[in-house]
C-alpha atoms as a PDB file:
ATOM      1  CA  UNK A   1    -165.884  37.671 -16.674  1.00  0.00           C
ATOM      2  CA  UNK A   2    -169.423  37.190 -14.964  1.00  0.00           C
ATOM      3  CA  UNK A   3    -172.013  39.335 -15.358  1.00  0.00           C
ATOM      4  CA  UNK A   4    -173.705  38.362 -11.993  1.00  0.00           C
ATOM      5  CA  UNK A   5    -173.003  40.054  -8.348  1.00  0.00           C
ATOM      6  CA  UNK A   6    -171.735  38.117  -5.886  1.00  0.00           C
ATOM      7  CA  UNK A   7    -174.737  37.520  -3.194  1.00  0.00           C
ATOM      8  CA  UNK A   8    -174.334  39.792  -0.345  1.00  0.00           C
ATOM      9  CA  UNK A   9    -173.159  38.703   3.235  1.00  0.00           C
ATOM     10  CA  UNK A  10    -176.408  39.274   5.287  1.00  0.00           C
ATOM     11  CA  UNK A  11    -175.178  39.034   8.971  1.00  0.00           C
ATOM     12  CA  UNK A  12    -175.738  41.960   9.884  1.00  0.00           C
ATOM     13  CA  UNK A  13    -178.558  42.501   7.351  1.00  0.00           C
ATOM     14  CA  UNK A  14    -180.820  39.786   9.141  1.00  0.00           C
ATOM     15  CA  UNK A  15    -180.388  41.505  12.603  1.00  0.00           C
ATOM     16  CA  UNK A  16    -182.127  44.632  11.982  1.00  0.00           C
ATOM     17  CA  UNK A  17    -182.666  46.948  14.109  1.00  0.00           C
ATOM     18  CA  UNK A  18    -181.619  44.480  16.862  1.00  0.00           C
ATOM     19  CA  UNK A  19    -178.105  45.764  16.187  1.00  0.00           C
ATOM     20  CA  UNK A  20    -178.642  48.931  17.520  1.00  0.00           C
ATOM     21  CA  UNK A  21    -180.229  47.151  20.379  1.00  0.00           C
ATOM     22  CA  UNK A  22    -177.298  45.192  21.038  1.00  0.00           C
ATOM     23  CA  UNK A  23    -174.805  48.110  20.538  1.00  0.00           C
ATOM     24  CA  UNK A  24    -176.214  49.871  23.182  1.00  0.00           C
ATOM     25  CA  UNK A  25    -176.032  47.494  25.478  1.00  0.00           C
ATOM     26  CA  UNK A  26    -172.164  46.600  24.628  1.00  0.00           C
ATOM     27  CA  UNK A  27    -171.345  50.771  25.012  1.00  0.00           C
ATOM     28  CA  UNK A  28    -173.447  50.574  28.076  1.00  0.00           C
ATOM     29  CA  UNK A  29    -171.432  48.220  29.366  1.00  0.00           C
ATOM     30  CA  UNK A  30    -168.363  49.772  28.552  1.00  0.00           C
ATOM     31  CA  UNK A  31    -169.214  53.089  30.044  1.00  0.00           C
ATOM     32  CA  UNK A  32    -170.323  50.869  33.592  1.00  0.00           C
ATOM     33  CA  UNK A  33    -166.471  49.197  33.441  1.00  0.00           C
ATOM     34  CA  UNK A  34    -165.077  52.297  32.641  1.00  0.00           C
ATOM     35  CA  UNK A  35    -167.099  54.742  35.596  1.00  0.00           C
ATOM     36  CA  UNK A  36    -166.615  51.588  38.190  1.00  0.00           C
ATOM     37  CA  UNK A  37    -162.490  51.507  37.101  1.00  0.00           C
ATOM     38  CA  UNK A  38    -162.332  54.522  37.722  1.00  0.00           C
ATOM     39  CA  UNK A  39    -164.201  54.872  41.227  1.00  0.00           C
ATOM     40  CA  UNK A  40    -162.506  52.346  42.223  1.00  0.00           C
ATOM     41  CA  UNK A  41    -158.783  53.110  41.108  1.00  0.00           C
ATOM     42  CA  UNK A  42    -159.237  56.965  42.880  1.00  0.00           C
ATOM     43  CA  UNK A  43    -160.315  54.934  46.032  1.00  0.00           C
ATOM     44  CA  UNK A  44    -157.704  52.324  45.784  1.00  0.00           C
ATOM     45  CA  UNK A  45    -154.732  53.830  44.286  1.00  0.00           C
ATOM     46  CA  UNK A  46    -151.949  51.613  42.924  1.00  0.00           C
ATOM     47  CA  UNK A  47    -154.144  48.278  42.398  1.00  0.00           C
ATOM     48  CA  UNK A  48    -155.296  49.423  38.295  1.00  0.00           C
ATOM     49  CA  UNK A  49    -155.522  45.720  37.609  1.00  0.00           C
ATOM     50  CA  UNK A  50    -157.722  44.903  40.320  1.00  0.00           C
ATOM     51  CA  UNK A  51    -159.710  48.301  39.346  1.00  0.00           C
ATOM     52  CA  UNK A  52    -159.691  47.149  35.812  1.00  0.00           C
ATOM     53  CA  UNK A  53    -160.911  43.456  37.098  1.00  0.00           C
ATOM     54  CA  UNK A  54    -163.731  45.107  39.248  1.00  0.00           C
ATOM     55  CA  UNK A  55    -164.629  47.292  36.210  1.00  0.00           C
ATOM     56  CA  UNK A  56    -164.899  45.015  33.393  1.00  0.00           C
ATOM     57  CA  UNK A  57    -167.326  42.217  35.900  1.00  0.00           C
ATOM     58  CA  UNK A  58    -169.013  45.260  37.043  1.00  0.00           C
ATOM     59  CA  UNK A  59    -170.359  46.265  33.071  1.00  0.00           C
ATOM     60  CA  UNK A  60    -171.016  42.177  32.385  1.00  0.00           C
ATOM     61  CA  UNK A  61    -173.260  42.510  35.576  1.00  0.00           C
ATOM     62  CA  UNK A  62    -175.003  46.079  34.330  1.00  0.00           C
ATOM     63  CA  UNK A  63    -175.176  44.054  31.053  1.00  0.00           C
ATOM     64  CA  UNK A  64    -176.631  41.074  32.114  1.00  0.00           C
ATOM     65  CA  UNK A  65    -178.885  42.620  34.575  1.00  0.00           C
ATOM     66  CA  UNK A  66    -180.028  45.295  32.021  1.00  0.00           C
ATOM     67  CA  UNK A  67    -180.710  42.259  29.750  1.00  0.00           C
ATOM     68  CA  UNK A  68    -182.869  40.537  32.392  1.00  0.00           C
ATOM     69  CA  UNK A  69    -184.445  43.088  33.167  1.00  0.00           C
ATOM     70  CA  UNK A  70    -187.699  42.971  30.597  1.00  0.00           C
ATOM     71  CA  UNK A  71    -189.023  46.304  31.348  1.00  0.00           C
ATOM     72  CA  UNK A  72    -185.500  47.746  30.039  1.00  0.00           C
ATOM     73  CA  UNK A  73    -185.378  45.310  27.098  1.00  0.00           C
ATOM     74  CA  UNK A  74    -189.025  46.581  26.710  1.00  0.00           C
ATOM     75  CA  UNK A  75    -188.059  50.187  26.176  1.00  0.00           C
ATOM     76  CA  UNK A  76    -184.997  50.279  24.701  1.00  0.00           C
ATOM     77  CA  UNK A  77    -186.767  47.910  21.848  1.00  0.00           C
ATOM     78  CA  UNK A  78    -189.452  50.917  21.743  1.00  0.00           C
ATOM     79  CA  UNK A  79    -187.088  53.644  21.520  1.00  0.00           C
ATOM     80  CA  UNK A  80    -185.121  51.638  18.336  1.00  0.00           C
ATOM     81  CA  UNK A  81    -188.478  51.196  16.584  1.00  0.00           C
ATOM     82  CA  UNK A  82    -189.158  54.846  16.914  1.00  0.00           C
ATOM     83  CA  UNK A  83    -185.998  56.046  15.970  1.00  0.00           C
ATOM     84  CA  UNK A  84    -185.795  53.387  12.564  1.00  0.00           C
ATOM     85  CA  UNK A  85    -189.181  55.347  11.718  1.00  0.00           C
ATOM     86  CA  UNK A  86    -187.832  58.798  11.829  1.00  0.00           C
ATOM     87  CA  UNK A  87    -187.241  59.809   8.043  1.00  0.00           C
ATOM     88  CA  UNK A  88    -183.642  61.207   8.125  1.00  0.00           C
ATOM     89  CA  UNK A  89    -183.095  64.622   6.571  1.00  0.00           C
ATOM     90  CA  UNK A  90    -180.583  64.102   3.240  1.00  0.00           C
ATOM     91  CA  UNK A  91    -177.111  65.203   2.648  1.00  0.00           C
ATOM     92  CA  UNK A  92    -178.422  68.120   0.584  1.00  0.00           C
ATOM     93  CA  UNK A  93    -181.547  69.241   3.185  1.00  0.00           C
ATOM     94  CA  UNK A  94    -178.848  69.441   6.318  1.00  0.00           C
ATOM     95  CA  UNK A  95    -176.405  71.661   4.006  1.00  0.00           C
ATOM     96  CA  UNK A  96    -179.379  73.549   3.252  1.00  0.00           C
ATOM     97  CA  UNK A  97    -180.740  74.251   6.852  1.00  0.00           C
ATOM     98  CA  UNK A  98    -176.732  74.601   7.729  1.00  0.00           C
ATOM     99  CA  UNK A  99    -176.666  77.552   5.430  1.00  0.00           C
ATOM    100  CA  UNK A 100    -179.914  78.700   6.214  1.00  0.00           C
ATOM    101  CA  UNK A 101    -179.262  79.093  10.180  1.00  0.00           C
ATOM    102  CA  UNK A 102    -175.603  80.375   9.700  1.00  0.00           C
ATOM    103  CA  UNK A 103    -176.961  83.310   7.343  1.00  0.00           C
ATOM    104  CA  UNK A 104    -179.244  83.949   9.880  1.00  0.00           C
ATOM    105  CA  UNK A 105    -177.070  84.147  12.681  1.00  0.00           C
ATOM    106  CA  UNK A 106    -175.186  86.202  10.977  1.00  0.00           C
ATOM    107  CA  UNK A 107    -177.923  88.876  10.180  1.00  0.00           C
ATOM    108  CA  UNK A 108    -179.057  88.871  13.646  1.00  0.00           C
ATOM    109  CA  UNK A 109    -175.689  89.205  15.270  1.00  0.00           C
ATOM    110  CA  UNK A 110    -175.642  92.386  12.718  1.00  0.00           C
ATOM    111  CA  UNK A 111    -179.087  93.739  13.463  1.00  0.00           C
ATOM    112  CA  UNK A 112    -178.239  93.587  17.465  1.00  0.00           C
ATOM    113  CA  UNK A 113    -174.775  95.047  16.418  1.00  0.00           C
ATOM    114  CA  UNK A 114    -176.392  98.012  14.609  1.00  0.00           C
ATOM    115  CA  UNK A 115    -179.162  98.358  17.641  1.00  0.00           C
ATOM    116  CA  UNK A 116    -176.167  98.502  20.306  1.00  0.00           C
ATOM    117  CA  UNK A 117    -174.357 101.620  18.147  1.00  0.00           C
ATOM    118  CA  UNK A 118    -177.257 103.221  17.508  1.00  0.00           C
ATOM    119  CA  UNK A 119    -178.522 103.000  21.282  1.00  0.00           C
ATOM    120  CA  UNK A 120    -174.804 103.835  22.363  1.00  0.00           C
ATOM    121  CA  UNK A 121    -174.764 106.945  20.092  1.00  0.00           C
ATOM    122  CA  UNK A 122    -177.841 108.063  21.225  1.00  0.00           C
ATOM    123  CA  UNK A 123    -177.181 107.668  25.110  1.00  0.00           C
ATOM    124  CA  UNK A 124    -174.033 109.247  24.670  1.00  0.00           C
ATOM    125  CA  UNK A 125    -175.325 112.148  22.526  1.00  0.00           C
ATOM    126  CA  UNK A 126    -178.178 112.728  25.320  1.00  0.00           C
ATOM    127  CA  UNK A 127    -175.913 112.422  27.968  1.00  0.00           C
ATOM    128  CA  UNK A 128    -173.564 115.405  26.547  1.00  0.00           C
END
């Protein structure tokens, strides 16, 4: 038995936040294909492969073009670095704040509760 780890596979490691950058683009892509199938399949009933065909070039064109297009590139890069410099509450913090706003929602679903008896009571005691 060795005592030494087996080096890691670093793919996806040496990408960065690049990954997120090309994610975006693929589900961007996907949506495009999937809005243009279906535009295209209401208008043109009965021809789904030809509304699939005309979906799936449709998102590679959005894709490509989005690619191209530097000003795009320029912000989506922006937005990633921003977002890979947010610090992340922990697993603990969000069960924390979870409890927190539940507890009071809660209470002031109560307090309005006891506001609307008490106002009911009194409009129907004034009233009589």
């Amino acid at each position: 038995m060795s005592t030494q780890t087996e080096p890691r596979a670093t793919g996806s490691l040496q990408l960065g936040v690049q990954k997120y950058l090309y994610t975006g683009y693929f589900v961007g892509g996907i949506v495009v294909a999937w809005l243009v199938h279906n535009i295209v399949d209401k208008a043109w009933e009965g021809h789904d492969a030809v509304a699939s065909l005309i979906g799936v070039v449709a998102g590679i064109l959005a894709v490509v073009w989005a690619w191209k297009n530097e000003r795009i590139r320029m912000l989506s890069k922006e937005i990633i670095d921003e977002l890979a410099a947010v610090t992340w509450p922990t697993k603990q913090e969000t069960q924390t704040a979870t409890f927190i706003v539940l507890v009071t929602s809660v209470v002031a679903a109560g307090v309005i509760f006891l506001m609307d008896r008490v106002w009911g009571f009194l409009t129907e005691w004034l009233v009589k």
